[in-house]
N, C-alpha and C. Protein backbone atom coordinates (compact mmCIF):
# COMPACT_ATOMS: atom_id res chain seq x y z
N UNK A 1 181.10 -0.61 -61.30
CA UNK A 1 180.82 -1.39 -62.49
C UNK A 1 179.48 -2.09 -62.40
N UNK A 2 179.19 -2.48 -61.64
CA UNK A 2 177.64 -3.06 -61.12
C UNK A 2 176.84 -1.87 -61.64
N UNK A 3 176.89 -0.80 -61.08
CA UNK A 3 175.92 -0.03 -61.69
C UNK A 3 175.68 0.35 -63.26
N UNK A 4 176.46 0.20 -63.78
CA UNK A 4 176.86 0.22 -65.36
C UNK A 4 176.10 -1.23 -65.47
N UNK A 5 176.36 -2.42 -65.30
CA UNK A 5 175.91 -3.56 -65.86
C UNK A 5 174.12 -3.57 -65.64
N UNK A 6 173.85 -2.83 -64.35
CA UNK A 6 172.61 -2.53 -63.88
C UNK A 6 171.85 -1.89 -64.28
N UNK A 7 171.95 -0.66 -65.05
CA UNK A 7 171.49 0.55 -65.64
C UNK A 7 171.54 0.32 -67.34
N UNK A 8 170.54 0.52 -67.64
CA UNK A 8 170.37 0.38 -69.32
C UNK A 8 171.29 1.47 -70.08
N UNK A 9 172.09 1.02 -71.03
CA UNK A 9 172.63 2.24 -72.22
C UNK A 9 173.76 1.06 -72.73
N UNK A 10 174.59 1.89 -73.35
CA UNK A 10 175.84 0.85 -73.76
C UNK A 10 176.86 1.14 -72.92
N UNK A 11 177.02 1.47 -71.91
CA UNK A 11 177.81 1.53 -70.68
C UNK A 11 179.47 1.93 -71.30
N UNK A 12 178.81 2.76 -71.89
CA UNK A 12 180.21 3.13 -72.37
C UNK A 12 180.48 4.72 -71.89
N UNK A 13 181.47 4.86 -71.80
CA UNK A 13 181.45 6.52 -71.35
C UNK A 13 181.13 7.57 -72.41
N UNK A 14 180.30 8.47 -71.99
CA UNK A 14 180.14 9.25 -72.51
C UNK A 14 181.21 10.84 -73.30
N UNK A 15 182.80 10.72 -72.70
CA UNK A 15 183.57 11.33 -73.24
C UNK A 15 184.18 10.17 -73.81
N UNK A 16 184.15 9.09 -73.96
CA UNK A 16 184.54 8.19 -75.03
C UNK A 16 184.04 7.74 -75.91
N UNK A 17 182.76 8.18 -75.92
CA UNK A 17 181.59 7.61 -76.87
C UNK A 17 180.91 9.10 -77.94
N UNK A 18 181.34 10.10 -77.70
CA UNK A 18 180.79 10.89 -77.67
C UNK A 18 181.66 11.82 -78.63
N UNK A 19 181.85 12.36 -79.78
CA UNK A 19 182.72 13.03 -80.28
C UNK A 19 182.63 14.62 -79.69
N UNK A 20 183.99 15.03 -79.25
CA UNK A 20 184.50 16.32 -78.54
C UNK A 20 183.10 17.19 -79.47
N UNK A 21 183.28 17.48 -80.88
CA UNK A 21 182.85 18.53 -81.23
C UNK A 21 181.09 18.36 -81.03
N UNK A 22 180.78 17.23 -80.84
CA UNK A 22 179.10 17.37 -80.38
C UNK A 22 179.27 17.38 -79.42
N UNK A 23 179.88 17.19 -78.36
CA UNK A 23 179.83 17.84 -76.78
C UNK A 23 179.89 19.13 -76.65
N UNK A 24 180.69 19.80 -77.21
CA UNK A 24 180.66 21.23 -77.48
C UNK A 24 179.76 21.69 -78.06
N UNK A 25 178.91 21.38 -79.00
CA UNK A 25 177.93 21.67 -79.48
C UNK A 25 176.23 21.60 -78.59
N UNK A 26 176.56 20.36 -77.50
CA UNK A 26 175.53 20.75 -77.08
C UNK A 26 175.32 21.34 -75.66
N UNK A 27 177.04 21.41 -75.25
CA UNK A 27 177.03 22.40 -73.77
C UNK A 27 176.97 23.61 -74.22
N UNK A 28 177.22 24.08 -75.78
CA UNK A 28 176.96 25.74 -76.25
C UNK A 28 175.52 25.48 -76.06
N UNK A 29 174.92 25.11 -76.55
CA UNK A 29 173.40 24.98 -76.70
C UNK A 29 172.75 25.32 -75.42
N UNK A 30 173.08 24.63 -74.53
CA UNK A 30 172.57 24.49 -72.94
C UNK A 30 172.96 25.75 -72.30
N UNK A 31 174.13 25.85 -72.65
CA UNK A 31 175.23 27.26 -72.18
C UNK A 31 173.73 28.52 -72.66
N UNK A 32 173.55 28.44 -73.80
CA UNK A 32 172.92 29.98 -74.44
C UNK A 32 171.41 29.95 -73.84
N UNK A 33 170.69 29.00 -73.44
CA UNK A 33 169.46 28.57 -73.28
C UNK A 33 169.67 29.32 -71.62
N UNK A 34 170.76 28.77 -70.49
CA UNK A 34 170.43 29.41 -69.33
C UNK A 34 171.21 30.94 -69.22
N UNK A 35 171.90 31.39 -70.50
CA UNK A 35 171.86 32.96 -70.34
C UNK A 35 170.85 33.48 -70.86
N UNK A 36 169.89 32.80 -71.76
CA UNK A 36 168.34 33.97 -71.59
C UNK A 36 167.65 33.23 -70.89
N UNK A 37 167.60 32.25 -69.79
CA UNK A 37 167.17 32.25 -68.60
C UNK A 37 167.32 33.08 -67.59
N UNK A 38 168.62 33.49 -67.48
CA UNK A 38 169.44 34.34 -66.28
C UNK A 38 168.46 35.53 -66.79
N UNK A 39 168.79 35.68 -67.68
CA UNK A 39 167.73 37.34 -68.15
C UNK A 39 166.27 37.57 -68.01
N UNK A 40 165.63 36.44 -68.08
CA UNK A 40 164.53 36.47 -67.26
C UNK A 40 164.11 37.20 -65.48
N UNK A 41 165.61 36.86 -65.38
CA UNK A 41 165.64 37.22 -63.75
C UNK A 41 165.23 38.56 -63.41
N UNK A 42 166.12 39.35 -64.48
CA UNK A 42 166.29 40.79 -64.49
C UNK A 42 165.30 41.53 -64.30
N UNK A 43 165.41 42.91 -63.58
CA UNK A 43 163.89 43.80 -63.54
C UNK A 43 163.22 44.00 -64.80
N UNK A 44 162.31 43.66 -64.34
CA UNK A 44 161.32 43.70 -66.04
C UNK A 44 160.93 45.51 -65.77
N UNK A 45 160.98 46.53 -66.72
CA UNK A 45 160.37 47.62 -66.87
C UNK A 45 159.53 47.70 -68.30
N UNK A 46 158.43 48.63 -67.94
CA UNK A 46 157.61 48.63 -69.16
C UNK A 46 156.41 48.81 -68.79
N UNK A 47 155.16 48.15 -70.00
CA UNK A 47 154.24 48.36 -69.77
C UNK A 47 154.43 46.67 -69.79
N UNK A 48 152.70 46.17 -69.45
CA UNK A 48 152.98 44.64 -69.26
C UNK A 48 152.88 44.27 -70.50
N UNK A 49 152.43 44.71 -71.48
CA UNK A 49 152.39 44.07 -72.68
C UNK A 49 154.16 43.90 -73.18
N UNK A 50 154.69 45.04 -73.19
CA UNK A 50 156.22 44.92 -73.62
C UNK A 50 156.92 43.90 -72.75
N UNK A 51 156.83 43.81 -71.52
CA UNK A 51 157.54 43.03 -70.84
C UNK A 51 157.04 41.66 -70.96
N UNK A 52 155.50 41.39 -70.88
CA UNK A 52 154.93 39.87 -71.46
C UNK A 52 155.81 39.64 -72.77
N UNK A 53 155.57 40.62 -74.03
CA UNK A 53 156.60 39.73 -74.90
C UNK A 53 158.09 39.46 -74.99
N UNK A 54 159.01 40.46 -74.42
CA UNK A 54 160.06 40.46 -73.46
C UNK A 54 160.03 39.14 -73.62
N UNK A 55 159.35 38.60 -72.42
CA UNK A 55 159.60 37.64 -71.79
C UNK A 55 158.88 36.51 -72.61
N UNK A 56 158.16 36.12 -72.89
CA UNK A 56 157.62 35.23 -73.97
C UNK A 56 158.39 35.25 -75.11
N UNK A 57 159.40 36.10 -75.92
CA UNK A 57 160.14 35.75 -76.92
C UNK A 57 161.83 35.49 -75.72
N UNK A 58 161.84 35.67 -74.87
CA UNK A 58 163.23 35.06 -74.51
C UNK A 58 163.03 33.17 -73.98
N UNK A 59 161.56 33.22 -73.59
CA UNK A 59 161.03 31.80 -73.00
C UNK A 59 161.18 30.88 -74.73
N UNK A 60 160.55 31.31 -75.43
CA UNK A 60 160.70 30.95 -77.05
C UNK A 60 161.83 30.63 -77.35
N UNK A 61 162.99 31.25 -77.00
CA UNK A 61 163.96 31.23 -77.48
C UNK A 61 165.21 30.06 -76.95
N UNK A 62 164.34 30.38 -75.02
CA UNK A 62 165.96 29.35 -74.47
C UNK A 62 164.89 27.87 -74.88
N UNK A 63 163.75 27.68 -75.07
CA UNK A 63 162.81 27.01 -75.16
C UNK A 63 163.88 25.89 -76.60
N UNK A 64 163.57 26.74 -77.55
CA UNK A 64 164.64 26.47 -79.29
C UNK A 64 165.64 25.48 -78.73
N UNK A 65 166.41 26.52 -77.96
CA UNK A 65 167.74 26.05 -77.60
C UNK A 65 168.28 24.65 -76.99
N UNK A 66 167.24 24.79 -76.10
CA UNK A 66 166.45 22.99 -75.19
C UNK A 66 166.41 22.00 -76.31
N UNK A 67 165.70 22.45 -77.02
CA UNK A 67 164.84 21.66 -77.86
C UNK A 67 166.08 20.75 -78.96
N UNK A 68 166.94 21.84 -79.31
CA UNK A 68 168.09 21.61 -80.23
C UNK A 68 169.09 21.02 -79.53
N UNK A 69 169.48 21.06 -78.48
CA UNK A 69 170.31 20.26 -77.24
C UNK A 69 169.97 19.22 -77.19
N UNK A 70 168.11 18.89 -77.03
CA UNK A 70 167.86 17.29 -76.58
C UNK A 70 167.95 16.84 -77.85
N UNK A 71 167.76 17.12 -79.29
CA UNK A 71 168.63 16.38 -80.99
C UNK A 71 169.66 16.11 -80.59
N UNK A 72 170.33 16.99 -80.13
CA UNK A 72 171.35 16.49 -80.17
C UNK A 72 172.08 15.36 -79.42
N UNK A 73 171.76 15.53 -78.60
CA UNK A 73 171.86 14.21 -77.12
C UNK A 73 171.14 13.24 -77.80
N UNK A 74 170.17 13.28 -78.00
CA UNK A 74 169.16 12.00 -78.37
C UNK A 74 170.73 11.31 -79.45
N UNK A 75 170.65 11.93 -80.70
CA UNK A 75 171.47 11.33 -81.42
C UNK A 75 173.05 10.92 -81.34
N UNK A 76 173.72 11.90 -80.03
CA UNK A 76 174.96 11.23 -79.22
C UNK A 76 174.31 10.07 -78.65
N UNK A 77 173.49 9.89 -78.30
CA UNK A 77 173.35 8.69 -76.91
C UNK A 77 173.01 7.38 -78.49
N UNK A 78 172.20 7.25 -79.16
CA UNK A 78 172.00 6.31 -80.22
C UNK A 78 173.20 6.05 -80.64
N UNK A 79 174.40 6.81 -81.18
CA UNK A 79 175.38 6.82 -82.01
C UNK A 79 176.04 6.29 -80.89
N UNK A 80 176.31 6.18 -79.79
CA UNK A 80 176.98 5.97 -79.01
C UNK A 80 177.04 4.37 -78.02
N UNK A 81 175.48 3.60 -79.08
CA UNK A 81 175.19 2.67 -78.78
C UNK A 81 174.04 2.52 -77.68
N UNK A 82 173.67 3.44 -76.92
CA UNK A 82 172.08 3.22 -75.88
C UNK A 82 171.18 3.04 -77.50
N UNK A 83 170.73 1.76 -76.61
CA UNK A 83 169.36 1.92 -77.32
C UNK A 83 168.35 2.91 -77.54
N UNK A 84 167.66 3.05 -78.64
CA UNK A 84 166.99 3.92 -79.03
C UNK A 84 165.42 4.13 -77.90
N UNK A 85 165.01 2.69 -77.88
CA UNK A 85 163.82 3.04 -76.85
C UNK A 85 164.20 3.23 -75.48
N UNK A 86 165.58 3.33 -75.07
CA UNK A 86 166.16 3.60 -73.50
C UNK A 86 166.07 5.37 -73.82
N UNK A 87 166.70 5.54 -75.27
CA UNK A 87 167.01 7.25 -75.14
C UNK A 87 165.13 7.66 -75.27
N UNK A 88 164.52 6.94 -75.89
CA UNK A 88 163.31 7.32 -75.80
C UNK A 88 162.95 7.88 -74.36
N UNK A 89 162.62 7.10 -73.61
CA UNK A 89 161.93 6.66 -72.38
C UNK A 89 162.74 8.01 -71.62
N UNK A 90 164.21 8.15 -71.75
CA UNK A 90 164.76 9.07 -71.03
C UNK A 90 164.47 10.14 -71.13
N UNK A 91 164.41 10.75 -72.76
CA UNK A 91 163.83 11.85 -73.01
C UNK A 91 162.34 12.04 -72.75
N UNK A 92 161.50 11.12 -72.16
CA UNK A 92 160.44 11.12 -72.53
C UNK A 92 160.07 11.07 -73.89
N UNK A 93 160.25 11.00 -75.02
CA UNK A 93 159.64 10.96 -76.45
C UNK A 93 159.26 9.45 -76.83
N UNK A 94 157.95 9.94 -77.46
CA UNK A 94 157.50 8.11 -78.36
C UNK A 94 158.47 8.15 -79.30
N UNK A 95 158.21 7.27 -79.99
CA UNK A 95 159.13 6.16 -81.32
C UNK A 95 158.89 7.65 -82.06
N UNK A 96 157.97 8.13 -82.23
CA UNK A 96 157.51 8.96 -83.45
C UNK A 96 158.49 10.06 -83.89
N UNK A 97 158.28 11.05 -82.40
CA UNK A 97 158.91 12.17 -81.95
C UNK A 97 160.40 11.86 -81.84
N UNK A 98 160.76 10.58 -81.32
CA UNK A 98 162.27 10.60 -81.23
C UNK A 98 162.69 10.11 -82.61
N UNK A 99 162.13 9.51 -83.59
CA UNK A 99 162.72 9.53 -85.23
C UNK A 99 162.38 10.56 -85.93
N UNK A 100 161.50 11.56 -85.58
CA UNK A 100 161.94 12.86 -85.79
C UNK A 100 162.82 13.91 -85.32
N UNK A 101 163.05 13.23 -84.56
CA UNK A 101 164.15 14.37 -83.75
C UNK A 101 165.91 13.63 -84.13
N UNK A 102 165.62 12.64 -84.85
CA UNK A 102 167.03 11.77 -85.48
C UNK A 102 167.03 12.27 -86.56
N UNK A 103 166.08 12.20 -87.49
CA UNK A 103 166.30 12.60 -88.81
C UNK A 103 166.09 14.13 -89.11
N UNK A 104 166.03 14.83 -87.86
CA UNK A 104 165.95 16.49 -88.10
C UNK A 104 167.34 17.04 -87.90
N UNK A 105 168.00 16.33 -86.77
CA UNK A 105 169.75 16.32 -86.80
C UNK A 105 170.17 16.00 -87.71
N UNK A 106 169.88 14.71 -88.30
CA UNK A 106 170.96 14.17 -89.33
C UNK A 106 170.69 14.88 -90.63
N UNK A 107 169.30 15.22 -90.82
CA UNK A 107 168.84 15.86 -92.23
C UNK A 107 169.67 17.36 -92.00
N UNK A 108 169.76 17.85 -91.17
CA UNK A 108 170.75 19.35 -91.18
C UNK A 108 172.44 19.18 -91.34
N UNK A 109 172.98 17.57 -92.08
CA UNK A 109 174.03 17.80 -91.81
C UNK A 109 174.88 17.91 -90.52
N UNK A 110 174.32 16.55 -89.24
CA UNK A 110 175.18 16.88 -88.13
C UNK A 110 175.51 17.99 -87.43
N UNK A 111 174.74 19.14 -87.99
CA UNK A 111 175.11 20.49 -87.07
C UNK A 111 173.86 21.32 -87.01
């Protein structure tokens, strides 16, 4: 409990703070991002141009996926009571980037 009183957020748990279906939503997210990571792994065949974009549209892609995971977290951790400039700082994002990344979740309708 010390460490909770010690550590910035609303010290609340995160499967209690957190509604089931955006947890699921953003371990799918994370989930799909490191299976076209894993595929990166794979023998690349080709010429290098095919395999550069290969690989530059799967980097693009788990890249999306990241990107749509940390909306989503950003806006569990706010809703959930951490302060907004703690989720800042965590994510790394300024004020700017992280009220765009609130109102790009919420403007899609929570999903």
């Amino acid at each position: 409990m010390s460490k909770e009183k010690k550590a910035p957020g609303s010290g609340r748990m995160w499967r209690a703070a957190v509604p089931a279906e955006q947890r699921a939503q953003i371990t799918s997210l994370v989930n799909g991002a490191e299976e076209q990571l894993i595929q990166l792994r794979g023998a690349q065949t080709g010429s290098s141009a095919d395999v550069a974009q290969h690989l530059l549209r799967l980097l693009s892609y788990s890249a999306a996926l990241l990107e749509k995971a940390l909306q989503h977290t950003v806006v569990a951790a706010v809703n959930a009571g951490v302060p907004p400039q703690d989720v800042a700082q965590w994510a790394k994002l300024p004020p700017g980037p992280l009220a765009d990344a609130l109102k790009a979740y919420q403007g899609a309708g929570d999903g």
